[in-house]
C-alpha atoms as a PDB file:
ATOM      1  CA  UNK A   1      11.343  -1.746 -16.956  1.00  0.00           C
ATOM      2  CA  UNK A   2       8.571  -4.293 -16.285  1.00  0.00           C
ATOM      3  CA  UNK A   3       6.190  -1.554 -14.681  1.00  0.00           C
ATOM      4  CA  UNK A   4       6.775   1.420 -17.226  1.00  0.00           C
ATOM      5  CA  UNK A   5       2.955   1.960 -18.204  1.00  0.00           C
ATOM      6  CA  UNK A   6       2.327   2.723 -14.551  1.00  0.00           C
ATOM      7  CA  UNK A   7       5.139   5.769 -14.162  1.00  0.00           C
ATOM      8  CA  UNK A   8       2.562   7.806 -16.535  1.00  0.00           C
ATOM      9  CA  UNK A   9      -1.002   6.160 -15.255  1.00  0.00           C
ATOM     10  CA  UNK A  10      -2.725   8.556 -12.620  1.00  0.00           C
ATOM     11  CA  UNK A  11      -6.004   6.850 -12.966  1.00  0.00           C
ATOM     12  CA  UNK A  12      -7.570   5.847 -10.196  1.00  0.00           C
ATOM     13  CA  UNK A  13      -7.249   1.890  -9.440  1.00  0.00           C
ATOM     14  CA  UNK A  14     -10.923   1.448  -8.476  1.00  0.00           C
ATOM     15  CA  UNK A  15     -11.376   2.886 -12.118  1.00  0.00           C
ATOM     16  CA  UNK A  16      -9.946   0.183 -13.185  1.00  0.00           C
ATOM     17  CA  UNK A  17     -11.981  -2.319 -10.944  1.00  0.00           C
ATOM     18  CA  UNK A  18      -9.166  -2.636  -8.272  1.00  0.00           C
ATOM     19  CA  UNK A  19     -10.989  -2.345  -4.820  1.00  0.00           C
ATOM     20  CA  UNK A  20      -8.025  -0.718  -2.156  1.00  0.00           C
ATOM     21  CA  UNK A  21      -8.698  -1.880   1.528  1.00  0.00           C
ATOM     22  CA  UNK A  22     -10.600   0.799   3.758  1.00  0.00           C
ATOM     23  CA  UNK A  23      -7.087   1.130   5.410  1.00  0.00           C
ATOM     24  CA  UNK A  24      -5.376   2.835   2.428  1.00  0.00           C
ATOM     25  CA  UNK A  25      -6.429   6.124   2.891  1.00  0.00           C
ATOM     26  CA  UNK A  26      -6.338   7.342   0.085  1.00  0.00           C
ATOM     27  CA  UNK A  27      -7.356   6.140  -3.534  1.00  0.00           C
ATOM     28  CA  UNK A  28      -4.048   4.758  -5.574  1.00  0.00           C
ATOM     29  CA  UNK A  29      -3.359   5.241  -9.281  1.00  0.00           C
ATOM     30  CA  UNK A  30      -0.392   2.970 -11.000  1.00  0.00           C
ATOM     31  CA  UNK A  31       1.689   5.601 -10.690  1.00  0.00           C
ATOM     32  CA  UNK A  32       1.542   5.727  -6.841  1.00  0.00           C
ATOM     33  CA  UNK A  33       1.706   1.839  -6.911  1.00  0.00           C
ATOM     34  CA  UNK A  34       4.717   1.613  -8.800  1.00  0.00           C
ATOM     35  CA  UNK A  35       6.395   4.537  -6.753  1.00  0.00           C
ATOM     36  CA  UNK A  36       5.346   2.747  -3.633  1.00  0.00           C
ATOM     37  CA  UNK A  37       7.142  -0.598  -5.352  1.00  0.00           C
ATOM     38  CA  UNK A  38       9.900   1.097  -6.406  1.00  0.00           C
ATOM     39  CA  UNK A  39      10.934   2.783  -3.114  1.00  0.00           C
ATOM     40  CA  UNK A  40       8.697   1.699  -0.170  1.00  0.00           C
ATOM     41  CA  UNK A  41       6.241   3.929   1.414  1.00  0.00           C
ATOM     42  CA  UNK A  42       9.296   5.007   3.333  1.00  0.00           C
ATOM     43  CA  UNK A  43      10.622   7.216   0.132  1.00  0.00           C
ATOM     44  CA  UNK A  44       7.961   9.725   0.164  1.00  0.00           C
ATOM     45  CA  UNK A  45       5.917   7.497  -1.777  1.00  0.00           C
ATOM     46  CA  UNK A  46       2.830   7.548   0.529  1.00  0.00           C
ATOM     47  CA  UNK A  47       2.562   9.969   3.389  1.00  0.00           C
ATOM     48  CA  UNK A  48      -0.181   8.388   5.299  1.00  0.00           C
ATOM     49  CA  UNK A  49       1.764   5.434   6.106  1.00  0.00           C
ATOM     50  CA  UNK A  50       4.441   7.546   7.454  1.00  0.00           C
ATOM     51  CA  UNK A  51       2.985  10.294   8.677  1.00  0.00           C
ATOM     52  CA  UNK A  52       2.531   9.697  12.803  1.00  0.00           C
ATOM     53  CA  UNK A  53      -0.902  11.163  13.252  1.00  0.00           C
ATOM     54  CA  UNK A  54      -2.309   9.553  10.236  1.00  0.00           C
ATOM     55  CA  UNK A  55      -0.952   5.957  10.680  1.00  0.00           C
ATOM     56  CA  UNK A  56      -2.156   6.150  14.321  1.00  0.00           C
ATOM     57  CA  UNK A  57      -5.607   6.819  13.429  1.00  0.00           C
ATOM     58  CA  UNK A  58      -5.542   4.668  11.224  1.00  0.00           C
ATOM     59  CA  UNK A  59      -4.231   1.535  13.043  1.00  0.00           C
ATOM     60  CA  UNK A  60      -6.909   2.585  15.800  1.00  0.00           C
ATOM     61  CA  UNK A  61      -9.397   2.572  13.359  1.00  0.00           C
ATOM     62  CA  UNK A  62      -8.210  -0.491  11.059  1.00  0.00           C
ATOM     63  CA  UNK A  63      -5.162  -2.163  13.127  1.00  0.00           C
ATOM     64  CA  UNK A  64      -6.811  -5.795  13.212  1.00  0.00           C
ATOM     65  CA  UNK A  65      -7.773  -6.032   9.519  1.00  0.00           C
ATOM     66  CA  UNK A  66      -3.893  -4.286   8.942  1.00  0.00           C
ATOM     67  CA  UNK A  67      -2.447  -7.186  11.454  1.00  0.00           C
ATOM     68  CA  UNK A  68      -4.597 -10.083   9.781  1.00  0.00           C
ATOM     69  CA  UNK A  69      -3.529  -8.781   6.544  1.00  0.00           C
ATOM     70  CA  UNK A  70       0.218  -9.001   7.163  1.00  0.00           C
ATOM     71  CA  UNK A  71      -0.236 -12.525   8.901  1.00  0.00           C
ATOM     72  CA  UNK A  72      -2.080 -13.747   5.772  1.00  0.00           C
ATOM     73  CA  UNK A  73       0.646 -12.332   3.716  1.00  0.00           C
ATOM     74  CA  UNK A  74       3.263 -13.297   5.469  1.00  0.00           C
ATOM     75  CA  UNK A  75       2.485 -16.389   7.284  1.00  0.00           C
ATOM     76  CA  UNK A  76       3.441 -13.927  10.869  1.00  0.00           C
ATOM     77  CA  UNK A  77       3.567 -10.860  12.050  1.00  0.00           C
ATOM     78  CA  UNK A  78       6.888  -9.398  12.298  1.00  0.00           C
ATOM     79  CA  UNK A  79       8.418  -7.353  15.269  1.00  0.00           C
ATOM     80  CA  UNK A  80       8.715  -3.564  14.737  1.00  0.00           C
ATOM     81  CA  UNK A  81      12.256  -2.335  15.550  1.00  0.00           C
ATOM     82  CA  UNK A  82      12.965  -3.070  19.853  1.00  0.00           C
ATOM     83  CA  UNK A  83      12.871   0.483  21.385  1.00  0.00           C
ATOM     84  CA  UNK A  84      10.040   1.685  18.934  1.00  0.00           C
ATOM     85  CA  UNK A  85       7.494   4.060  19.903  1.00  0.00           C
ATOM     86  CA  UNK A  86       3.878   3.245  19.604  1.00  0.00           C
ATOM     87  CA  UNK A  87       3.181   5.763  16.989  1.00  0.00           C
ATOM     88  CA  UNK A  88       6.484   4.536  14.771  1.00  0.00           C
ATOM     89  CA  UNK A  89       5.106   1.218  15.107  1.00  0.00           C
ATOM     90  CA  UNK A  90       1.958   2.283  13.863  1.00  0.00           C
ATOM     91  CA  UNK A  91       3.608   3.234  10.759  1.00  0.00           C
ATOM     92  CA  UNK A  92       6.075   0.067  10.890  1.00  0.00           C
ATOM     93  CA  UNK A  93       2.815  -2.378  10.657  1.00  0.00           C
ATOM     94  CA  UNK A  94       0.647  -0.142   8.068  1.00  0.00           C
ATOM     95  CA  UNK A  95       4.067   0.854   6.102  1.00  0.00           C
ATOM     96  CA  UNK A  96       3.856  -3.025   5.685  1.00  0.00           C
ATOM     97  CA  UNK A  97       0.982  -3.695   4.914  1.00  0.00           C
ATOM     98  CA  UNK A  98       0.559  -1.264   2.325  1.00  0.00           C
ATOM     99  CA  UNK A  99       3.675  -2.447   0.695  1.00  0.00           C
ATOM    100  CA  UNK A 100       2.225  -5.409   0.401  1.00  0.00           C
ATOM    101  CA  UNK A 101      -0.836  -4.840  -0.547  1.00  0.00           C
ATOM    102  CA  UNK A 102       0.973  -3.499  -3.715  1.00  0.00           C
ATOM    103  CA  UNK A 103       3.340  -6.042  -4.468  1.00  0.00           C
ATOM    104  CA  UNK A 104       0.854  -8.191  -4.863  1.00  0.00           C
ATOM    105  CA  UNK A 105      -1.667  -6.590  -6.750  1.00  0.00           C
ATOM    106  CA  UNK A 106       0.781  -4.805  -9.571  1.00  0.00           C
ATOM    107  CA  UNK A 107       0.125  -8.000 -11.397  1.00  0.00           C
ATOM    108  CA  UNK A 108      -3.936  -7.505 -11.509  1.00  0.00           C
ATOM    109  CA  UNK A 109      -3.377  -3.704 -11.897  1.00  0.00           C
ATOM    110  CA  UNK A 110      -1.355  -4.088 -14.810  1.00  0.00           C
ATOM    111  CA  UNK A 111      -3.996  -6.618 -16.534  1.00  0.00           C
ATOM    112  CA  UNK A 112      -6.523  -3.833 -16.138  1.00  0.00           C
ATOM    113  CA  UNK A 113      -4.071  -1.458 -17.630  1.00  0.00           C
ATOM    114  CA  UNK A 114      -3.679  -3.747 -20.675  1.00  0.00           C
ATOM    115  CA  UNK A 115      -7.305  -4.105 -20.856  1.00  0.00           C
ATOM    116  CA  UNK A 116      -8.496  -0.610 -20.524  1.00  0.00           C
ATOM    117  CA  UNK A 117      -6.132   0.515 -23.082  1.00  0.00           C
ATOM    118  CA  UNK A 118      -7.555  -2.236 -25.536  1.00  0.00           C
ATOM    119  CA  UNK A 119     -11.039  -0.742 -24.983  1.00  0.00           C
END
């Protein structure tokens, strides 16, 4: 596997000079980014992006910077599932946005990893 040094890794990313957006609530190791990779936040991998009550406040508190950040990413916004409530579709757009936050940063994270371990 291409990612196996971050199954065992529960150091903190900002340990490693990786700064998380404010709307990650809480602070990611490699292990959490590669579970997050692996299955989506969906899986169980992180709660706060599927949790109702926790991706609502945090879309009220971070929803534009969450939006912008998906656009940039993916050149749009895409539509939550027709019929969705407004609390699943808080957790549709930070789900997201999350996701790809970590797809593209396992790269950098794993260049710290590789660095760190030389030190």
């Amino acid at each position: 596997m291409e990612y196996q040094e971050f199954w065992d890794n529960e150091t903190d990313i900002a340990d490693l000079d990786i700064n998380q957006p404010g709307w990650i609530a809480s602070e990611l190791s490699p292990h959490d980014m590669i579970a997050i990779y692996d299955g989506g936040c969906a899986s169980g991998a992180y709660m706060p992006a599927v949790t109702y009550h926790q991706a609502s406040t945090t879309m009220n508190d971070h929803g534009d910077e969450v939006l912008q950040f998906i656009e940039d990413h993916m050149g749009e916004v895409p539509q939550p599932p027709a019929g969705e409530s407004w609390r699943g579709i808080a957790v549709f757009y930070l789900s997201c946005a999350v996701e790809l936050w970590v797809y593209s940063h396992m790269g950098t994270v794993k260049a710290a990893i590789a660095e760190a371990d030389q030190e």
